[in-house]
Protein backbone atom coordinates (compact mmCIF):
# COMPACT_ATOMS: atom_id res chain seq x y z
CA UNK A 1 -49.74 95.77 92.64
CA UNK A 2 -49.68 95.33 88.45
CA UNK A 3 -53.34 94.14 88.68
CA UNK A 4 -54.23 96.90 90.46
CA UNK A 5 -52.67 99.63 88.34
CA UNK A 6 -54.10 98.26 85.18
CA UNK A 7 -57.84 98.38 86.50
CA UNK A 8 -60.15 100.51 85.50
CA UNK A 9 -61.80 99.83 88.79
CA UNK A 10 -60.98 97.64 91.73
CA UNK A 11 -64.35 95.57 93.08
CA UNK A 12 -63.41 93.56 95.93
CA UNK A 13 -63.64 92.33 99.78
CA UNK A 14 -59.88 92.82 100.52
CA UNK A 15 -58.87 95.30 102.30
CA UNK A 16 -55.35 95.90 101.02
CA UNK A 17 -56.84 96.16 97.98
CA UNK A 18 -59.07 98.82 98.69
CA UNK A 19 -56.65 100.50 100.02
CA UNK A 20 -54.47 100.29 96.92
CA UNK A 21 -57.00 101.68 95.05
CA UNK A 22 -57.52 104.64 97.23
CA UNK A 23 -54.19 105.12 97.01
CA UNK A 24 -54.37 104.91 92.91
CA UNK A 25 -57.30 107.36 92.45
CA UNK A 26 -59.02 104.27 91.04
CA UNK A 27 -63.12 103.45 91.18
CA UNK A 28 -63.02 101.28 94.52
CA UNK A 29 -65.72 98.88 95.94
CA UNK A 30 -65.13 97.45 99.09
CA UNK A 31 -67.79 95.19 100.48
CA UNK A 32 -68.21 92.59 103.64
CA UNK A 33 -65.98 88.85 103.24
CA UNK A 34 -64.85 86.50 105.24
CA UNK A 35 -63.14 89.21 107.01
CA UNK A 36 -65.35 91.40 109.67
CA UNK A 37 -63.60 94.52 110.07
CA UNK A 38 -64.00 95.41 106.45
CA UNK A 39 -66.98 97.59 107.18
CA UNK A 40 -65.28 99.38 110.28
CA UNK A 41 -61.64 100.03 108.32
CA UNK A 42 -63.88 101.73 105.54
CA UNK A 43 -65.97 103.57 107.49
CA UNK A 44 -62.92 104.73 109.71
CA UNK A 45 -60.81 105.74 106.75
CA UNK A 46 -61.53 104.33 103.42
CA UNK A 47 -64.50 105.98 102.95
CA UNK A 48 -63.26 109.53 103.42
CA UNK A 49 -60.82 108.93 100.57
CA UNK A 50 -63.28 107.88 97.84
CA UNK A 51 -63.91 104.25 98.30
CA UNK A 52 -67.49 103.21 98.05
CA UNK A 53 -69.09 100.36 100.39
CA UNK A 54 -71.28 98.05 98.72
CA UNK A 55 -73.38 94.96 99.81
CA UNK A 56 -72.06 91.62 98.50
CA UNK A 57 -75.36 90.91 96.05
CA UNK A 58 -74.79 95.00 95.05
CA UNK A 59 -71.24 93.64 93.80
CA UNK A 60 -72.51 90.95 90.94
CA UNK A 61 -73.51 93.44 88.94
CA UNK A 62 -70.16 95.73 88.46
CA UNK A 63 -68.02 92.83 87.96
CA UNK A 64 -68.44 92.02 84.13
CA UNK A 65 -67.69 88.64 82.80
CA UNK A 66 -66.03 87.92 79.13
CA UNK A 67 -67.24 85.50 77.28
CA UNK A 68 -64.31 83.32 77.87
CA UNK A 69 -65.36 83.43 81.42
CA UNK A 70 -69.03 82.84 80.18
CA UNK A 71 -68.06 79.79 78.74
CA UNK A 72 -65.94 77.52 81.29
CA UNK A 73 -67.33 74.99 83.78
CA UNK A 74 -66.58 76.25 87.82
CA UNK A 75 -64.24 73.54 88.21
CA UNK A 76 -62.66 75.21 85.16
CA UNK A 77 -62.58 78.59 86.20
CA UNK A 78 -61.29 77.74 89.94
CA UNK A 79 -58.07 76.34 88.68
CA UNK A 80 -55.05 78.15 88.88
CA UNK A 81 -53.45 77.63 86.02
CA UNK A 82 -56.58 78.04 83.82
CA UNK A 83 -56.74 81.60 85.98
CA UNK A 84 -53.03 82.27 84.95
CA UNK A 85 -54.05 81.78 81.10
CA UNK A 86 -56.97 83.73 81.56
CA UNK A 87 -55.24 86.56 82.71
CA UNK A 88 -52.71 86.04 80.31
CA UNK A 89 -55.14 86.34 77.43
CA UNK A 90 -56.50 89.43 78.76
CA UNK A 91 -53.07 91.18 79.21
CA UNK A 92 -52.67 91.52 82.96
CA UNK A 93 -48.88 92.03 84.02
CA UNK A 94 -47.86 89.17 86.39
């Protein structure tokens, strides 16, 4: 819930976090995951209270990277403590 309230906008293929960000007034992207009811929970509800659907490849482009990010290997970036640190760095509440 801290990451969510500190966005400035909330890009993702989670559902509970869409709907967090509804809930916030936040700038919400929703698109298709692993999960197939995304589409049908957004267009039943999320999408009458502001969140916008996107297509996965539509997605890339609102998700800016740092240039820490820019920098690491993948194997790197996947780890979870190096994730920790990275959020760390950029002042997200945990």
């Amino acid at each position: 819930m801290k990451v969510h309230l500190h966005a400035k906008k909330i890009v993702t293929n989670r559902t509970h976090s869409s709907v967090i960000g509804s809930v916030l007034n936040k700038p919400t992207y929703l698109f298709n995951g692993s999960y197939h009811k995304n589409r049908s929970i957004w267009t039943e509800t999320l999408q009458d209270r502001g969140v916008k659907w996107l297509e996965p490849e539509e997605a890339i482009g609102l998700v800016e990277k740092s240039w820490l990010d820019k920098l690491l290997p993948n194997f790197l970036k996947n780890s979870w403590k190096v994730k920790q640190v990275f959020l760390s760095l950029q002042k997200v509440p945990q």
